[in-house]
Protein backbone atom coordinates (compact mmCIF):
# COMPACT_ATOMS: atom_id res chain seq x y z
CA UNK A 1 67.52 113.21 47.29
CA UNK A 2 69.21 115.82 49.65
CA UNK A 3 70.22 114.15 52.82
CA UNK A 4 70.25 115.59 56.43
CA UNK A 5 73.04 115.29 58.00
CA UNK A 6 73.86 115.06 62.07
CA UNK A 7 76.85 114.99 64.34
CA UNK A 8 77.51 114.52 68.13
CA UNK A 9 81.18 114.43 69.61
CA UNK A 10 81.37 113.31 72.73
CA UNK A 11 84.59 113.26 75.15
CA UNK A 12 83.89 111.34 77.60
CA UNK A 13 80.28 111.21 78.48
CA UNK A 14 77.28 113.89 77.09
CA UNK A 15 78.00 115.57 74.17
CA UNK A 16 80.69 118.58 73.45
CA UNK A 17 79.53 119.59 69.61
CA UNK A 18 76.78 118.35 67.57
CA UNK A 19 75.63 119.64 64.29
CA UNK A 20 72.41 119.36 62.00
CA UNK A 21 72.11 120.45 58.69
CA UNK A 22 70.42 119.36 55.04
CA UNK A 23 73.39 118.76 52.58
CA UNK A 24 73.92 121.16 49.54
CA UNK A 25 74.10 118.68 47.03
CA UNK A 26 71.97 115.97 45.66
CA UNK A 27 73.00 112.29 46.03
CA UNK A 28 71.35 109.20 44.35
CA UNK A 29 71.85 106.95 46.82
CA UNK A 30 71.83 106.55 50.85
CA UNK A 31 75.26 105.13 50.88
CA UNK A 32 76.12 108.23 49.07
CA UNK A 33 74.33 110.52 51.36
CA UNK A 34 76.15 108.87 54.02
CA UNK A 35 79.66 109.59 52.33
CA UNK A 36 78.86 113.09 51.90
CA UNK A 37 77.40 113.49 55.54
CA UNK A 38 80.50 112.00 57.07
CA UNK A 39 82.83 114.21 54.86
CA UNK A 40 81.33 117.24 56.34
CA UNK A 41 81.88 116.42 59.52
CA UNK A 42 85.45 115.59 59.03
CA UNK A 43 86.84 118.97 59.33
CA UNK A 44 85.55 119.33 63.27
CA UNK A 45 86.62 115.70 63.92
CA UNK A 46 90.10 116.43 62.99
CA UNK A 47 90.43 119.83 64.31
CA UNK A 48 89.27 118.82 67.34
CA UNK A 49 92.19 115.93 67.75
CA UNK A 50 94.70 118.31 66.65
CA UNK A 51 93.51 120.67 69.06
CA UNK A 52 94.04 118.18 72.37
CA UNK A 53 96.99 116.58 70.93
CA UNK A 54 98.53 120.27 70.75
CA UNK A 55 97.49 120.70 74.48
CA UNK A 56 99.25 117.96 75.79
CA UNK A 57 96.52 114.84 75.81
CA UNK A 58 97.30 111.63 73.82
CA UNK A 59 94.69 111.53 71.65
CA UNK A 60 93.67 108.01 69.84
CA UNK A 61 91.84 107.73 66.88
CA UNK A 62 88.40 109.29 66.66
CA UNK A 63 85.92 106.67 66.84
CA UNK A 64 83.34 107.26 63.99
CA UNK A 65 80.09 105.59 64.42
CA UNK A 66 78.07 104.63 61.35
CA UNK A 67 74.88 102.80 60.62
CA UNK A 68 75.19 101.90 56.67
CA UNK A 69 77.64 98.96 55.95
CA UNK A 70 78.06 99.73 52.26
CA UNK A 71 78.87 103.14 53.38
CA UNK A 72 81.46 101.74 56.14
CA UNK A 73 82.91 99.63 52.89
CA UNK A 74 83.45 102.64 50.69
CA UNK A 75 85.16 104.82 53.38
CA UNK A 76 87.26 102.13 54.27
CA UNK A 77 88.43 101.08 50.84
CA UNK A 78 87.83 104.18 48.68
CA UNK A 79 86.89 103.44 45.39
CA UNK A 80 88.09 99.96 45.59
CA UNK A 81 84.74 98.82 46.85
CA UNK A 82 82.88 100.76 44.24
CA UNK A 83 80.07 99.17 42.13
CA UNK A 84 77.81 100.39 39.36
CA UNK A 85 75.69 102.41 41.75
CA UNK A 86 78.60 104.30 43.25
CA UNK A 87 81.23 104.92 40.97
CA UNK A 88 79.80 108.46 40.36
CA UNK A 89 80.88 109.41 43.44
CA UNK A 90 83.66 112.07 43.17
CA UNK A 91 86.60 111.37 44.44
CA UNK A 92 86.88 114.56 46.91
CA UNK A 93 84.73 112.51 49.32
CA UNK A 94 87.21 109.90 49.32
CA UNK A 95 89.33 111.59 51.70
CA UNK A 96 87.91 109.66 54.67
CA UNK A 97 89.61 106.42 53.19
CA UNK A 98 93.18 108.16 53.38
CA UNK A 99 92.29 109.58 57.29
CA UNK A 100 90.88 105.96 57.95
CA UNK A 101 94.39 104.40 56.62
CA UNK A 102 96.57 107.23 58.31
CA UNK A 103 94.56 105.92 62.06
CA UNK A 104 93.86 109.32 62.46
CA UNK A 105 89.75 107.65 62.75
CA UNK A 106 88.16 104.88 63.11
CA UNK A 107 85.40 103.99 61.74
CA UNK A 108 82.73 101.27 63.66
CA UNK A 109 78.95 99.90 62.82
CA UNK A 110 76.47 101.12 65.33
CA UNK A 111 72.56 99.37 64.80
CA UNK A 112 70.07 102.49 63.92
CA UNK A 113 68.51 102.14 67.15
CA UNK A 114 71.92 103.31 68.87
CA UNK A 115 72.92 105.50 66.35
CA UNK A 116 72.87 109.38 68.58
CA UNK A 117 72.71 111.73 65.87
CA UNK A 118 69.67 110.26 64.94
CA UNK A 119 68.64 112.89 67.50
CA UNK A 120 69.50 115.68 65.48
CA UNK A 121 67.87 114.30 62.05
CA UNK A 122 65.32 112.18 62.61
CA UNK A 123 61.89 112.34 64.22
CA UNK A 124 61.85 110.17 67.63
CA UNK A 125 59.54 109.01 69.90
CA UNK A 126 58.72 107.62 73.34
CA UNK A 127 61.60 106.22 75.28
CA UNK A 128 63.92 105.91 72.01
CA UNK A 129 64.07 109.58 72.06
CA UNK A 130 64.32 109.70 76.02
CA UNK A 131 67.43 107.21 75.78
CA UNK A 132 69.33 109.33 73.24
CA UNK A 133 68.82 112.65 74.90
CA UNK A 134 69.99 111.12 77.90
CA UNK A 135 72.87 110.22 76.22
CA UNK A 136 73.60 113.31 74.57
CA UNK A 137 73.30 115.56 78.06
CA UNK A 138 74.58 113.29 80.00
């Protein structure tokens, strides 16, 4: 399946980049689509921390949210939480595990119904979809 993927920084409150796009490649799984979805946000994420911490502001780690726990697992622990259905993966998109083990990010569980770059990827309704876009202009 090719997976859509969707981004929102924030700094602070409303949202200072976001980014929606369908992936290039085809993944078998959700976790995987995940993976690969997170990896191509990754460049922005990090630019963006080097950028402040050049200008002078302490910068912590980047707070990643994510909404798929086996996908949380294999970004934490790399291919040391692989299984039958994942040990495909390449090992390019195992990058994440060495940023998430250098502190440069973080990366937290946030329930699909909290999950803002749903926004970008997903079609919402009623006040779900009034709540996010809130969030994301602020």
């Amino acid at each position: 399946m090719k997976g859509h993927t969707g981004g929102v920084m924030s700094l602070g409150q409303g949202a200072v980049y976001s980014t929606a796009n369908s992936q290039k490649l085809v993944t078998r799984s959700l976790t995987e689509c995940e993976l690969v979805g997170l990896h191509d946000v990754m460049p922005q994420i990090i630019w963006t921390n080097n950028f402040l911490t050049a200008q002078g502001f302490g910068m912590d780690s980047a707070l990643v949210n994510q909404d798929n726990k086996s996908a949380i697992l294999l970004e934490e622990n790399g291919r040391g939480s692989s299984g039958k259905r994942t040990r495909h993966i390449n090992i390019r998109y195992f990058f994440i595990k060495d940023r998430v083990k250098n502190k440069d990010i973080r990366i937290q569980h946030c329930p699909t119904a909290e999950m803002i770059a749903d926004f970008f990827t997903k079609p919402l309704q009623g006040s779900l979809f009034i709540k996010i876009r809130n969030c994301i202009m602020n």
